[in-house]
N, C-alpha and C. Protein backbone atom coordinates (compact mmCIF):
# COMPACT_ATOMS: atom_id res chain seq x y z
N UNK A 1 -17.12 -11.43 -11.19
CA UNK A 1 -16.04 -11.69 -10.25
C UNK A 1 -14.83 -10.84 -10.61
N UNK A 2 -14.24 -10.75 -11.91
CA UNK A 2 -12.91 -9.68 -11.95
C UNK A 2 -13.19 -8.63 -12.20
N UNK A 3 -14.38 -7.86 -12.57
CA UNK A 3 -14.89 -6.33 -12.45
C UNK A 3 -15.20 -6.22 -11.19
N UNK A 4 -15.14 -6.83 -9.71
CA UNK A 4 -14.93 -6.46 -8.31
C UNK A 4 -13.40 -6.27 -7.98
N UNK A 5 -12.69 -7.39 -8.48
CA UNK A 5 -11.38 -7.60 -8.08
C UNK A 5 -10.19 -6.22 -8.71
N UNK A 6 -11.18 -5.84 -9.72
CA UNK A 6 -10.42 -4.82 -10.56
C UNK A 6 -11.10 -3.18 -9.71
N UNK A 7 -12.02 -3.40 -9.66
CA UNK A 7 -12.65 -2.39 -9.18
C UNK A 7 -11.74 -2.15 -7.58
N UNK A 8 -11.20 -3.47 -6.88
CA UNK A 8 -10.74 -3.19 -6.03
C UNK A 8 -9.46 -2.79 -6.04
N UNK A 9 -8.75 -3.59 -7.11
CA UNK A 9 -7.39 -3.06 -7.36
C UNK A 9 -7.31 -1.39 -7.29
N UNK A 10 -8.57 -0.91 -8.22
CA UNK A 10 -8.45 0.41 -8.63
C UNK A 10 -8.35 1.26 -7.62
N UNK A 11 -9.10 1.17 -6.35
CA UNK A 11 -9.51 1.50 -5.01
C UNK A 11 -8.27 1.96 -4.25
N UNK A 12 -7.81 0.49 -4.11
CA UNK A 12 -6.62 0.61 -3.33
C UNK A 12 -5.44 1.89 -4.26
N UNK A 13 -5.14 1.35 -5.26
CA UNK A 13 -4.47 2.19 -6.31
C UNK A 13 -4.40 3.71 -5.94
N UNK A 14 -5.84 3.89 -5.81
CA UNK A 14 -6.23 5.76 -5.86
C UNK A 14 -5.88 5.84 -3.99
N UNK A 15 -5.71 5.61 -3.39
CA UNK A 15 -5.43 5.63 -1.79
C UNK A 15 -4.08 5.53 -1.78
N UNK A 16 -3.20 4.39 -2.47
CA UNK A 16 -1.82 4.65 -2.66
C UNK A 16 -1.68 6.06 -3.19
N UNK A 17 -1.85 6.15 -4.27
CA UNK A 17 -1.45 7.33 -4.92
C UNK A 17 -1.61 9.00 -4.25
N UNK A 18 -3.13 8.76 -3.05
CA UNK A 18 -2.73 9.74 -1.92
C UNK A 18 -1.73 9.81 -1.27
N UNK A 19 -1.33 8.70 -0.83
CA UNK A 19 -0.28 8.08 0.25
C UNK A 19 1.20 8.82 0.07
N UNK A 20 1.16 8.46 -1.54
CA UNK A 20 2.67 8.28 -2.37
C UNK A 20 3.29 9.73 -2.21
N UNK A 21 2.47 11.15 -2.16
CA UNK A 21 3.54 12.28 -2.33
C UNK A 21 4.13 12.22 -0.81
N UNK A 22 3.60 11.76 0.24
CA UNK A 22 4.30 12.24 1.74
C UNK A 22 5.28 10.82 1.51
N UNK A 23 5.56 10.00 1.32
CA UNK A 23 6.69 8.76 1.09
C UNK A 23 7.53 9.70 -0.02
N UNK A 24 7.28 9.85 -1.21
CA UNK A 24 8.34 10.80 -2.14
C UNK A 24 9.06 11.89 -0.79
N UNK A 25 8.57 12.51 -0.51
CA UNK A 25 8.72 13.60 0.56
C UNK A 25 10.12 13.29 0.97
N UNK A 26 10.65 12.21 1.65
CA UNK A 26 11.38 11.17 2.86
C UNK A 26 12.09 10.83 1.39
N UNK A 27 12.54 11.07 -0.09
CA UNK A 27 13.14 10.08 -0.84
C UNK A 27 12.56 8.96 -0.87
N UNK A 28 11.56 8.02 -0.55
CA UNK A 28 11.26 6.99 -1.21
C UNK A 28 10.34 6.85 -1.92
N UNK A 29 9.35 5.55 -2.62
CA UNK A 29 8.15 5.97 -3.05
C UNK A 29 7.58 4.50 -3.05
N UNK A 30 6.58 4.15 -3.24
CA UNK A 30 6.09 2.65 -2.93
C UNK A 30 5.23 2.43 -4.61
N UNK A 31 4.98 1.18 -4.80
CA UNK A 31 4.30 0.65 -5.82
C UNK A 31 3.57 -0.20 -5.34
N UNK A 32 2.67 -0.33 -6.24
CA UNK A 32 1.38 -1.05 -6.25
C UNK A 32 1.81 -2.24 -6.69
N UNK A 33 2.01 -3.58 -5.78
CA UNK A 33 1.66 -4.92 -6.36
C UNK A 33 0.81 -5.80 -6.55
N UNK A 34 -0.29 -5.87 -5.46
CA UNK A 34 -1.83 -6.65 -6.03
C UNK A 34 -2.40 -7.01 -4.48
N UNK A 35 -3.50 -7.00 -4.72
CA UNK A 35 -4.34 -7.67 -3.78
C UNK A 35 -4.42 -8.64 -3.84
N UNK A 36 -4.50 -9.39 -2.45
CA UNK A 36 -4.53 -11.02 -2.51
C UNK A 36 -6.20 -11.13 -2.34
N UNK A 37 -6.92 -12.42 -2.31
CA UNK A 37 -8.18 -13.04 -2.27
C UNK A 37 -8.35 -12.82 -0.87
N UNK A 38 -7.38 -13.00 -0.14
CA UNK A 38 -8.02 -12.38 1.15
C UNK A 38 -7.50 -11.17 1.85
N UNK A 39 -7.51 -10.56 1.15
CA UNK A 39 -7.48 -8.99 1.41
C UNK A 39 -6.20 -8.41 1.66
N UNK A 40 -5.19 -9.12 1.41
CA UNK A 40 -3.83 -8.65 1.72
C UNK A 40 -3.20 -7.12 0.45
N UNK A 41 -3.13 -6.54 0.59
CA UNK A 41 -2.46 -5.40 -0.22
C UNK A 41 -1.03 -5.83 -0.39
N UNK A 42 -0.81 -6.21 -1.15
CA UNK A 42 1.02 -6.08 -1.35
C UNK A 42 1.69 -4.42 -2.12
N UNK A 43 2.80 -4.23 -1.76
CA UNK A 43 3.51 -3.27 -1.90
C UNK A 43 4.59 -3.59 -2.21
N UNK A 44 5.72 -2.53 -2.88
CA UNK A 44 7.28 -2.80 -3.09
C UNK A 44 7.75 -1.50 -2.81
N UNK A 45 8.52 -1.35 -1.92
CA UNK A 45 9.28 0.06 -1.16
C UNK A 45 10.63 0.37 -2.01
N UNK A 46 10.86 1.64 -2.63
CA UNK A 46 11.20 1.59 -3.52
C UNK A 46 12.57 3.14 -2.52
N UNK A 47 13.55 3.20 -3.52
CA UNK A 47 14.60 4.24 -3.01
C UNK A 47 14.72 4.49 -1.26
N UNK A 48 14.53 6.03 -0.65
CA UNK A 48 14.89 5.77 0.85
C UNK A 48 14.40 4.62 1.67
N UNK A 49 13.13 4.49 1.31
CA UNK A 49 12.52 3.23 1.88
C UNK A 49 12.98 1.70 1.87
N UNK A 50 13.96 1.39 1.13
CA UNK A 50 14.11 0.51 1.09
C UNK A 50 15.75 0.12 2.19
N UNK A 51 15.32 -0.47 3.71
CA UNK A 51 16.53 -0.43 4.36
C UNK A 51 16.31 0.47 5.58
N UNK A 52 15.26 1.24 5.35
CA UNK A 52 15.23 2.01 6.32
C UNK A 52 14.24 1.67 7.68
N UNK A 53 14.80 1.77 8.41
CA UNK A 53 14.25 1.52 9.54
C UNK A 53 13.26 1.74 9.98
N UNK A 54 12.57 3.01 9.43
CA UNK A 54 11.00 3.17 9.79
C UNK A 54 10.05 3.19 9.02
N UNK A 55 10.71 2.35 8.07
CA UNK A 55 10.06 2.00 6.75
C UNK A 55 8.44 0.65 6.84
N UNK A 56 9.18 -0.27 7.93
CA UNK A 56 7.89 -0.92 8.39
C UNK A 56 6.95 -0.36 9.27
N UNK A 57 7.69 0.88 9.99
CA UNK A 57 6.27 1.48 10.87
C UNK A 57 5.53 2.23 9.60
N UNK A 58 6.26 2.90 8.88
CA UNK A 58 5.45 3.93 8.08
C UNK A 58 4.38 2.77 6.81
N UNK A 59 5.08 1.37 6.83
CA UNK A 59 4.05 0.42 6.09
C UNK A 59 2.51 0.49 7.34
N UNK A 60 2.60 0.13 8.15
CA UNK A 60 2.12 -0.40 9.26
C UNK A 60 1.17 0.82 9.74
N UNK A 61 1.78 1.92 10.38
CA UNK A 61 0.97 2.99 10.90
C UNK A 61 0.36 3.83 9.69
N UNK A 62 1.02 3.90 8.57
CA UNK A 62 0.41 4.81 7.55
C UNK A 62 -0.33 4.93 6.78
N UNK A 63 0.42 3.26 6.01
CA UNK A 63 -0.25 2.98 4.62
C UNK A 63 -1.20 2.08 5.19
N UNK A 64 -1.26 0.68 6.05
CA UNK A 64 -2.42 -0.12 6.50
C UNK A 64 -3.38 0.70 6.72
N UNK A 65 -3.10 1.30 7.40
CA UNK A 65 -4.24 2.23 8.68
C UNK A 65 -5.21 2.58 7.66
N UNK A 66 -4.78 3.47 6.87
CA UNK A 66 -4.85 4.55 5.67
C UNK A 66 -5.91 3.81 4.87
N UNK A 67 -5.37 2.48 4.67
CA UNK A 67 -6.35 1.59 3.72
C UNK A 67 -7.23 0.83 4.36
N UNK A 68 -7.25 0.34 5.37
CA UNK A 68 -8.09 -0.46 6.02
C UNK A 68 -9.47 0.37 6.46
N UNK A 69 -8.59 1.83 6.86
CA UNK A 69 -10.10 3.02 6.85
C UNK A 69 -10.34 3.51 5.63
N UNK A 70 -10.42 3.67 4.82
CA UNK A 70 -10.47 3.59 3.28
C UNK A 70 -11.33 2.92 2.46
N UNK A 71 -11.00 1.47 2.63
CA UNK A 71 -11.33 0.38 2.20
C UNK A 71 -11.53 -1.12 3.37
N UNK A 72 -12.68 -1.56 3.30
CA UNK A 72 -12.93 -2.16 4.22
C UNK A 72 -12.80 -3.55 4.07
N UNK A 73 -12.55 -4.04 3.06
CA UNK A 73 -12.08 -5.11 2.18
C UNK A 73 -10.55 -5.09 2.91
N UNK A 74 -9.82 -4.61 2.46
CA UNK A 74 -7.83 -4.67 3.10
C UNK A 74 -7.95 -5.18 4.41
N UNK A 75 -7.24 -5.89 4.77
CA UNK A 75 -7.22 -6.70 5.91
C UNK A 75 -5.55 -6.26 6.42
N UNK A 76 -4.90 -6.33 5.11
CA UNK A 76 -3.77 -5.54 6.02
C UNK A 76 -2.74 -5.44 4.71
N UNK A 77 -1.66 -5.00 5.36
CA UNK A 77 -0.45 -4.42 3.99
C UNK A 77 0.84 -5.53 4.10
N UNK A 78 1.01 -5.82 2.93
CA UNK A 78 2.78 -6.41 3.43
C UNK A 78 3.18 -5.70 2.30
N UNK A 79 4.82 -5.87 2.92
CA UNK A 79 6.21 -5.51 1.44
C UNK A 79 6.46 -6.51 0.67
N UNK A 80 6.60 -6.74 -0.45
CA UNK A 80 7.10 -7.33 -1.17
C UNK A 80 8.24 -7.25 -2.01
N UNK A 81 9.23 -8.25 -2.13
CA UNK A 81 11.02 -8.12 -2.45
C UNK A 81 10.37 -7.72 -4.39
């Protein structure tokens, strides 16, 4: 059971870390906070991103999308404070 959960962490991880140079790009950059049991990805939006207005589309259209085709497990992305 936690060599899946880790295996998934890792997953998501390496897909962020694609994600992360076009967010640096714009001044901001996102972190990895954890997967929930049912598939939620959490995130923390870090410098420009944080405040910015198209900061939930670019959660939403970029990074979900990104992971949900990716990984078929993610059900979807939130921010976390």
């Amino acid at each position: 059971m936690g060599t899946q959960a880790s295996t998934l962490n890792e997953r998501v991880a390496a897909v962020l870390d694609l994600i992360r140079p076009a967010v640096q790009a714009d001044g901001g950059d996102i972190e990895f906070v954890d997967v929930t049991e049912d598939g939620v990805v959490q995130i923390r939006m870090h410098g420009a991103c944080v405040g910015c207005p198209s900061s939930d589309m670019t959660l939403r259209i970029g990074i979900e999308r990104t992971l949900r085709e990716r990984i078929p497990e993610v059900k979807s992305v939130e921010a976390v404070a």
